[in-house]
Protein backbone atom coordinates (compact mmCIF):
# COMPACT_ATOMS: atom_id res chain seq x y z
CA UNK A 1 171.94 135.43 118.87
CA UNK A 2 169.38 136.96 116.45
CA UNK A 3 172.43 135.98 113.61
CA UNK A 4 171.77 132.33 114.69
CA UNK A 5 168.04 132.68 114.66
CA UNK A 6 168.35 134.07 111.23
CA UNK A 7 170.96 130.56 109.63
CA UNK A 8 168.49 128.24 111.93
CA UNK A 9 165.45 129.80 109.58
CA UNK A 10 167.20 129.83 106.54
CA UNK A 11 168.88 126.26 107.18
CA UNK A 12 164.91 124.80 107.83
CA UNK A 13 163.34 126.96 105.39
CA UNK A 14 165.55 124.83 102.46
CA UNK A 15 164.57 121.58 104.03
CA UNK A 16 161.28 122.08 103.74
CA UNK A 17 161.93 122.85 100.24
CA UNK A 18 163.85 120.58 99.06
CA UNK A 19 161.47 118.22 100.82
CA UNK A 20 158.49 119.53 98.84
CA UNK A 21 160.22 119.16 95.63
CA UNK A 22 161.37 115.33 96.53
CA UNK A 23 157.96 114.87 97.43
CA UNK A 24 156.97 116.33 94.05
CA UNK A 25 159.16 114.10 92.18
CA UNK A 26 158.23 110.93 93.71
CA UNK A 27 154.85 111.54 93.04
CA UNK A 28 155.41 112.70 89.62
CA UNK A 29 157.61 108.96 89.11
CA UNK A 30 154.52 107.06 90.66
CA UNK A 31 152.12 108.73 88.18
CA UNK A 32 154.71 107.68 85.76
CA UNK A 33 155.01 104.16 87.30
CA UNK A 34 151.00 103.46 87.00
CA UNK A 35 149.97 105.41 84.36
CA UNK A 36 147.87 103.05 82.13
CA UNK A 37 148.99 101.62 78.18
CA UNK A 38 146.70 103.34 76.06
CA UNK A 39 144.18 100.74 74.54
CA UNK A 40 143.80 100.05 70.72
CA UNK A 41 140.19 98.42 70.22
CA UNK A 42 139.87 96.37 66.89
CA UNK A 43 136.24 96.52 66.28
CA UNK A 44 134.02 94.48 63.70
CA UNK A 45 133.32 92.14 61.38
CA UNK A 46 135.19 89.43 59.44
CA UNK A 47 137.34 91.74 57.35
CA UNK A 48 139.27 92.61 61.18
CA UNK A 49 138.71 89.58 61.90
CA UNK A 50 141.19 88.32 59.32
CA UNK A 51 138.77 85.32 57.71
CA UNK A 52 140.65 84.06 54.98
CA UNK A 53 143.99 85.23 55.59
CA UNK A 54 145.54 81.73 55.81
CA UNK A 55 147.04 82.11 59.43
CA UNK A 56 145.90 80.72 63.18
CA UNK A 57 142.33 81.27 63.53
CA UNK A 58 141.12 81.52 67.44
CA UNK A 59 138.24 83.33 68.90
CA UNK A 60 135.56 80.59 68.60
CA UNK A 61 132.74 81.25 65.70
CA UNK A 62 134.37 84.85 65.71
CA UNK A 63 137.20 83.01 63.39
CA UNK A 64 139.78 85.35 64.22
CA UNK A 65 143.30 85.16 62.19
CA UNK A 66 146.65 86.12 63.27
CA UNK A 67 147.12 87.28 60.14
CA UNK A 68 144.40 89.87 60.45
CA UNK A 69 145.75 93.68 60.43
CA UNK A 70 144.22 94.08 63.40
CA UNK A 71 146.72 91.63 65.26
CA UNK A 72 149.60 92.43 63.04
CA UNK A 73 149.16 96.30 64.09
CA UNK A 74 148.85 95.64 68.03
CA UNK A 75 151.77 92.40 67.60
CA UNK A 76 154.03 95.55 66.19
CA UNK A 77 152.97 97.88 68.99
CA UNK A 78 153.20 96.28 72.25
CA UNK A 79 152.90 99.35 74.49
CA UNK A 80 149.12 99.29 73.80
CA UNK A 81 146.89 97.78 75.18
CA UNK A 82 145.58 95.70 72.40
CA UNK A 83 141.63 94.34 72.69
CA UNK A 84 140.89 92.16 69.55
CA UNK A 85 137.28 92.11 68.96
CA UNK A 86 136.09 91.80 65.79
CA UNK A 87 133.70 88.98 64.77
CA UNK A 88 132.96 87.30 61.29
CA UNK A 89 129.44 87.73 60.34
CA UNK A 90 128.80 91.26 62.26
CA UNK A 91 126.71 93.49 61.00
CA UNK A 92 126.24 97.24 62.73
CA UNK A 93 123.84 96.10 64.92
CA UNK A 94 125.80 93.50 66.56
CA UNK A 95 128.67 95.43 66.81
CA UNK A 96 126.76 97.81 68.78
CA UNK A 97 125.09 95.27 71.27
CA UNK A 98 128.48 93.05 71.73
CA UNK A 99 131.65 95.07 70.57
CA UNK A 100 131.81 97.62 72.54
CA UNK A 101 132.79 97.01 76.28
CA UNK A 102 136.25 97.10 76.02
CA UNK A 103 136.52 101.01 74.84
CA UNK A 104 136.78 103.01 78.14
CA UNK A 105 138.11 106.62 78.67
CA UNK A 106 141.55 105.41 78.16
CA UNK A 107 140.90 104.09 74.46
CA UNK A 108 143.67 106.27 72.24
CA UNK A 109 142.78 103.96 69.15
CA UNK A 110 139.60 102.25 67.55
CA UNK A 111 139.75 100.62 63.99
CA UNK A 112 137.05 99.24 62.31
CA UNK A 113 134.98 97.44 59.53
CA UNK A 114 131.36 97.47 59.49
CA UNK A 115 128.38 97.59 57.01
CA UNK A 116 128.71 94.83 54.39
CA UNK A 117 126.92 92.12 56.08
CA UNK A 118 123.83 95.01 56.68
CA UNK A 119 123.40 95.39 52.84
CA UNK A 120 123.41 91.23 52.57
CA UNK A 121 126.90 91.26 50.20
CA UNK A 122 127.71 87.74 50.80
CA UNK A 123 124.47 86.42 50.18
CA UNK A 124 124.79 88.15 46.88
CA UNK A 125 128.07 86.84 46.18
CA UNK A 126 126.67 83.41 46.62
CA UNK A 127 123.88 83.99 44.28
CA UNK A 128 125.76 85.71 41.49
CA UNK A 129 128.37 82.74 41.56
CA UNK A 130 125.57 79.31 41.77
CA UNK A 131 122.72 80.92 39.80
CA UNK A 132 123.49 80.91 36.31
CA UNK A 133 120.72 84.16 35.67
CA UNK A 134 122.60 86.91 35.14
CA UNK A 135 119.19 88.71 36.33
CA UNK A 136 119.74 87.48 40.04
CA UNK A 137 122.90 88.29 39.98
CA UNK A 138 122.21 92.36 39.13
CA UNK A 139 118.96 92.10 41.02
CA UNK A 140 120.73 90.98 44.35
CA UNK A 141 123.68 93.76 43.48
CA UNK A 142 121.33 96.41 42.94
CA UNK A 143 119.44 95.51 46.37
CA UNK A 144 122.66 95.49 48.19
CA UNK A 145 123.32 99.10 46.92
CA UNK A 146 119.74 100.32 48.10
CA UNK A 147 119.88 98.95 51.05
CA UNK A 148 123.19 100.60 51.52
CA UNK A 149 121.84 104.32 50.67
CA UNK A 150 118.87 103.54 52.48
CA UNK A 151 119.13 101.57 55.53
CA UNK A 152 122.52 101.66 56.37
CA UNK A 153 123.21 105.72 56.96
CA UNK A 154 121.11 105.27 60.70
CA UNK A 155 122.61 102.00 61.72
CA UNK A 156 126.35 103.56 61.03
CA UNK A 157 125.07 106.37 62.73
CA UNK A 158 123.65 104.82 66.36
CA UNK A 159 127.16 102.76 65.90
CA UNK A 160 129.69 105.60 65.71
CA UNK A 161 127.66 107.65 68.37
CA UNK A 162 128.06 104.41 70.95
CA UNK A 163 131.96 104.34 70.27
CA UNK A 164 132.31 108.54 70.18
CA UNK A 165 130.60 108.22 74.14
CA UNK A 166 132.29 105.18 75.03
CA UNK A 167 135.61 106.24 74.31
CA UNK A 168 135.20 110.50 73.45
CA UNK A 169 139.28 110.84 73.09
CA UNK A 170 139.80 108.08 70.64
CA UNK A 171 141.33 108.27 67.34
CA UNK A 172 138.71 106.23 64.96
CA UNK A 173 139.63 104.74 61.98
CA UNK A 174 136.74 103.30 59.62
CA UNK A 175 137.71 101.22 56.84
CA UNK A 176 136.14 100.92 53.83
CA UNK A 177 135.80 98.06 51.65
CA UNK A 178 137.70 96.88 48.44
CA UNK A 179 136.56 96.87 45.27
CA UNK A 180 137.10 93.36 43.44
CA UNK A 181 137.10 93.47 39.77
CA UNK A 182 138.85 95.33 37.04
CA UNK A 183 135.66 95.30 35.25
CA UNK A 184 137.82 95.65 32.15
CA UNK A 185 140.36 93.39 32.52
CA UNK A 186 139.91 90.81 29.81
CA UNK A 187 140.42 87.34 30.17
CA UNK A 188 138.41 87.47 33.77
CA UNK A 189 136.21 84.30 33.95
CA UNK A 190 134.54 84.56 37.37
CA UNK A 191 131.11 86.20 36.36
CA UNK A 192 130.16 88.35 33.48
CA UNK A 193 131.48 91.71 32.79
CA UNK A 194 127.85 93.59 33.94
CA UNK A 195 127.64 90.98 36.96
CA UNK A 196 131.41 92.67 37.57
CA UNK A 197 130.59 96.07 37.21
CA UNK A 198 127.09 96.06 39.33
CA UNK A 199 129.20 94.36 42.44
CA UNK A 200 131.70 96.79 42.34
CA UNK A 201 129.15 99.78 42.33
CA UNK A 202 127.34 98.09 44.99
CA UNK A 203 131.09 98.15 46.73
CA UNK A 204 131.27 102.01 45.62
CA UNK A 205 128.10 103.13 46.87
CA UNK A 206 128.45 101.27 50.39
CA UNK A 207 132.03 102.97 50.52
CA UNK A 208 130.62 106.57 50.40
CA UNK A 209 127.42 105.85 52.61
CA UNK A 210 130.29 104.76 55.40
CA UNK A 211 132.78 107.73 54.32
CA UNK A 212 129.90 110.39 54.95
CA UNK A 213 128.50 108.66 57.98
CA UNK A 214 132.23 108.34 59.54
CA UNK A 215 132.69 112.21 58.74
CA UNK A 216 130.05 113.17 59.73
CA UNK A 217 131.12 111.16 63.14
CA UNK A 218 134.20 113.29 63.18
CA UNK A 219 135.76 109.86 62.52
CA UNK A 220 138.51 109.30 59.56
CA UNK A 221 137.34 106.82 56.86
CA UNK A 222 140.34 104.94 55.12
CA UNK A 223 139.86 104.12 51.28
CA UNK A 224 141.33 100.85 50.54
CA UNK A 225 140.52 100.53 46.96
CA UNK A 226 143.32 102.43 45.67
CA UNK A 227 145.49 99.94 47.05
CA UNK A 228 143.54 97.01 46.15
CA UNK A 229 143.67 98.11 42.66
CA UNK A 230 145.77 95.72 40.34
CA UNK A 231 144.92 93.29 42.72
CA UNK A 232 141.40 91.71 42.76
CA UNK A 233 139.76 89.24 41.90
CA UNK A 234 141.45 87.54 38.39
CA UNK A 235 144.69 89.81 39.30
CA UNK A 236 147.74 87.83 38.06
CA UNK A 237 148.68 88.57 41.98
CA UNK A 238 145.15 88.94 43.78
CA UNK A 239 145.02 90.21 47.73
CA UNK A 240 141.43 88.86 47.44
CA UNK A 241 140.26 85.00 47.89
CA UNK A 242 138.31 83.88 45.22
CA UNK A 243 135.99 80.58 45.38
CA UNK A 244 137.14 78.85 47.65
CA UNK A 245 136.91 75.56 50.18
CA UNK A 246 136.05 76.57 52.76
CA UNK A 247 133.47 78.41 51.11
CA UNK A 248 133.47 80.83 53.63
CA UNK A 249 137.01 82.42 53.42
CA UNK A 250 135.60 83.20 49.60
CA UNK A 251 135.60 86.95 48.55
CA UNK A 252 137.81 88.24 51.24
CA UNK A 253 141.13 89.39 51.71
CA UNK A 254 144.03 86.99 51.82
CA UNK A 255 147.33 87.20 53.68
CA UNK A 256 148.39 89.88 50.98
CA UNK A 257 145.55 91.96 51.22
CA UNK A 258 145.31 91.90 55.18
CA UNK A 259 149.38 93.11 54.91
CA UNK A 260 149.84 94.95 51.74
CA UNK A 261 146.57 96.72 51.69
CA UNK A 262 144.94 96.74 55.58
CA UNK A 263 147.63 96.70 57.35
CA UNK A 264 149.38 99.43 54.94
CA UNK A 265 146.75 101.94 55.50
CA UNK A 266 146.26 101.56 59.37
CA UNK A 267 150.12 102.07 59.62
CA UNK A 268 150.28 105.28 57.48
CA UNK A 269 147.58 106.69 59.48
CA UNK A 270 147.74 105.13 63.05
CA UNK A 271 150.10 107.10 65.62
């Protein structure tokens, strides 16, 4: 009798338990089931956007390429959850008032490019290439570079803090910004050599204000210069547009540049 009891115990003791453990496992293949893709958020202005870049453009006014690096990064990882966001024209501010939404808790990834529409490099562009004064010319670069040591540093700063709380467990990457001459390169005819060399210290010194500002974020700033170089702007094989019709895909990267330079350094980096 009490030897019965004892097998009846033992019998309903390992139901139970191998019950519980079931239980356990369907749960832990439901998790598994609905667990969400992490999200990549491509953030910024028109060098994410892809302006330039000679593929499908979509997005409205945003002008958003498919040959972007943004899109080629998220068309080569499909088990994110891509947003594509980036805008042509946005500057820090609007960025920070329009960007942001998609970034949630769940964000694993965030790229950006932001800061050369605050220090007005376009319009500079456009003077140093229709105003014959070389003076205009240095006087806009020279602007653009104070701008970027002075006004800049807060902007980037208010940005990167509204992405760090949006989406605290995200990986950031912050691209910088090419530089587009080989100021010695002879033979160059787009702009005199000191119109050359101020733009591309105007590119170096918005470069570090966004490398210290992204540090200082805890965010890792990507250098794409190094990769650009040998490849500008009068480069017998150039990854940037020059003049061009549309004037506004002038002065940024083309399909090259998007895969061989942006797209390079997000995919050594990028889990």
């Amino acid at each position: 009798m009490f030897r019965s009891r004892a097998v009846l115990a033992l019998t309903l003791s390992f139901v139970v338990a191998m019950s519980t453990e079931s239980s356990h496992a369907l749960r832990l293949a439901a998790d598994e089931v609905t667990a969400p893709a992490p999200r990549y958020v491509a953030l910024g202005d028109s060098y994410s956007a892809g302006l330039g870049s000679g593929g499908s453009e979509s997005g409205g006014s945003c002008l958003r390429n498919t040959n972007a690096f943004p899109a080629r990064w998220a068309n080569a990882h499909p088990g994110f959850d891509s947003v594509l966001n980036a805008c042509s024209g946005a500057g820090t501010e609007a960025v920070r008032r329009s960007q942001l939404e998609p970034l949630t808790g769940n964000t694993a990834l965030v790229s950006l490019t932001a800061g050369g529409n605050d220090i007005g490099f376009s319009r500079t562009m456009t003077v140093c290439v229709v105003d014959p004064r070389d003076s205009s010319c240095l006087t806009g670069a020279r602007k653009g570079a104070d701008q970027a040591r002075t006004v800049l540093p807060e902007r980037l700063r208010l940005l990167y803090a509204a992405i760090r709380d949006r989406a605290p467990k995200a990986d950031v990457l912050v691209f910088g910004y090419p530089r587009f001459f080989r100021t010695a390169k002879i033979g160059c005819r787009l702009l005199k050599p000191a119109e050359r060399e101020a733009i591309n210290d105007t590119i170096d010194a918005l470069n570090r204000v966004i490398e210290q500002q992204a540090t200082a974020a805890g965010f890792r700033f990507v250098a794409v210069s190094p990769a650009f170089a040998g490849h500008g702007l009068c480069a017998a094989k150039p990854w940037l547009n020059s003049v061009t019709f549309p004037a506004v895909n002038s002065f940024h990267p083309n399909n090259a540049g998007q895969r061989d330079g942006y797209l390079a350094a997000m995919t050594a980096l990028a889990p």
